[in-house]
Protein backbone atom coordinates (compact mmCIF):
# COMPACT_ATOMS: atom_id res chain seq x y z
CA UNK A 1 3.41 253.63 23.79
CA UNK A 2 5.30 256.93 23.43
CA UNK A 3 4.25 259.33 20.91
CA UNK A 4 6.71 258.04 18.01
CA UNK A 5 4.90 255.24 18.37
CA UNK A 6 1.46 256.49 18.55
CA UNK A 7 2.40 258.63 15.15
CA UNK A 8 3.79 255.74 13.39
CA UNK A 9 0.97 253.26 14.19
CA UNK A 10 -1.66 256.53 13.26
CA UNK A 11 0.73 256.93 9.76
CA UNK A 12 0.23 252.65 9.50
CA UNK A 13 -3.37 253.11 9.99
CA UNK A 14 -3.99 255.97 8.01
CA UNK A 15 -2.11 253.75 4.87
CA UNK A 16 -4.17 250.69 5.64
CA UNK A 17 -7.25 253.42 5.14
CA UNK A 18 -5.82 254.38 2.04
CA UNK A 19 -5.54 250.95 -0.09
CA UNK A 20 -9.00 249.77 1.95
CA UNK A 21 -10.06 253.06 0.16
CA UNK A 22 -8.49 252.54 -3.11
CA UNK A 23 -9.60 248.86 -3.19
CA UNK A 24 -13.66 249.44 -2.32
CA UNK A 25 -15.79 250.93 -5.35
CA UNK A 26 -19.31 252.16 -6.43
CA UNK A 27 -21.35 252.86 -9.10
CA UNK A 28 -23.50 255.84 -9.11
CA UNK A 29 -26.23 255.83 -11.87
CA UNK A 30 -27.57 259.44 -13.58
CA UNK A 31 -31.27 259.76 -11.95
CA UNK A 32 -32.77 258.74 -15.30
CA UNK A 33 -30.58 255.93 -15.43
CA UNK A 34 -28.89 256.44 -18.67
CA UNK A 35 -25.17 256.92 -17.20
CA UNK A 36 -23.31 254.67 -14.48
CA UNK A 37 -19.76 255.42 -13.10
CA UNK A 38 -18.25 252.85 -10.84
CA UNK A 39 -15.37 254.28 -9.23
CA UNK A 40 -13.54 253.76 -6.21
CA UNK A 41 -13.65 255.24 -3.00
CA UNK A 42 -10.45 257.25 -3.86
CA UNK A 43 -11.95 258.64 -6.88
CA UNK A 44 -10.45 256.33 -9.65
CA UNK A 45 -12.61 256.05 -12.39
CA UNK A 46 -13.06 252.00 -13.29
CA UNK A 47 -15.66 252.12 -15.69
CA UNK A 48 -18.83 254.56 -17.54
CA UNK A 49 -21.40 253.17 -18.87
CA UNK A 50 -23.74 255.67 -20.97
CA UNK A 51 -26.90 254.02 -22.89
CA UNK A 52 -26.33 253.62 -26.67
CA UNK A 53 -29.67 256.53 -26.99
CA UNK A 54 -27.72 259.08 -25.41
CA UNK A 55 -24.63 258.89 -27.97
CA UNK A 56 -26.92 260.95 -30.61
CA UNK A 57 -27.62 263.93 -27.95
CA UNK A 58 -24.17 265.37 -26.91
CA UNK A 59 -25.12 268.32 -24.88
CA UNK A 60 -27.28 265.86 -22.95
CA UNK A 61 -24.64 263.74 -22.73
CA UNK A 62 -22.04 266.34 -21.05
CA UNK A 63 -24.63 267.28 -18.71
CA UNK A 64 -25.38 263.78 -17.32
CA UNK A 65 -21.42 263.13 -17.68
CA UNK A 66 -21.40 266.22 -15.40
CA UNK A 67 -23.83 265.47 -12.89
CA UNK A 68 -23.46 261.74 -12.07
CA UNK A 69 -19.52 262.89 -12.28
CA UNK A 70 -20.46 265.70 -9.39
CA UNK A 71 -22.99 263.00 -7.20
CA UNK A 72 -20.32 260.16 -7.21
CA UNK A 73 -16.96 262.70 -6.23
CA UNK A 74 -18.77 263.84 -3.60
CA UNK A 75 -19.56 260.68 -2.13
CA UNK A 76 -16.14 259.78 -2.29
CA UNK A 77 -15.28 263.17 -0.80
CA UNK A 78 -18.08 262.82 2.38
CA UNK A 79 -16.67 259.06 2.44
CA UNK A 80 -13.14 260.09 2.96
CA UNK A 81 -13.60 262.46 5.62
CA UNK A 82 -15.30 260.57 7.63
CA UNK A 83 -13.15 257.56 7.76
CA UNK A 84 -10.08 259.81 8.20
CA UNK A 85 -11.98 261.06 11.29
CA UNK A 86 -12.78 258.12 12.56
CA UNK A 87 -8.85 257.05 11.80
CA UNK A 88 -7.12 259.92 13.30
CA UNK A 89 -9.84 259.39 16.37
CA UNK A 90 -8.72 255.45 17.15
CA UNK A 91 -5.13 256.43 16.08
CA UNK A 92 -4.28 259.37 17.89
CA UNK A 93 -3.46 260.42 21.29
CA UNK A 94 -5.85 263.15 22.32
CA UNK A 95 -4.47 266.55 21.00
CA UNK A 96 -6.19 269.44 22.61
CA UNK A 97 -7.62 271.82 20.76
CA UNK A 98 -7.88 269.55 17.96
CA UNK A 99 -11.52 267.81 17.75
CA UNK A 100 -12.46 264.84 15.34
């Protein structure tokens, strides 16, 4: 395959990573449980759930929004690189100088 190939397949592949992405999500819960954010691996929010006890206590609130908000984005972000890597590895012709 020549190397408009090998970039269009690698540009195919790296699309097919993007709606497998956009189509697989998670929930990540606040460590006391009160707040869970399912979102998907692209980092669309689908859904919060925040326990009817921590409605009265807005400061608490923010800061579990916050942190659950911070765990779950950087999932997605670790997530992402990684299968880019490993995209750009089985799609691309060895580049030198450039290491996956």
């Amino acid at each position: 395959m020549d190397m408009m190939g090998k970039l269009q397949s690698a540009q195919e592949n790296f699309n097919k990573l993007k709606e497998r992405l956009d189509s697989n999500s998670f929930t990540e819960t606040s460590s006391d449980g009160t707040v869970s954010i399912t979102l998907t691996e692209l980092a669309t929010i689908k859904d919060i759930q925040i326990a009817a006890g921590l409605l009265a206590d807005k400061d608490q609130l923010e800061d579990t929004l916050v942190v659950t908000l911070n765990k779950a984005l950087e999932k997605v972000k670790q997530n992402a690189m990684e299968e880019a890597k490993k995209t750009a590895k089985e799609s691309l012709p060895p580049i030198p100088g450039l290491s996956f």
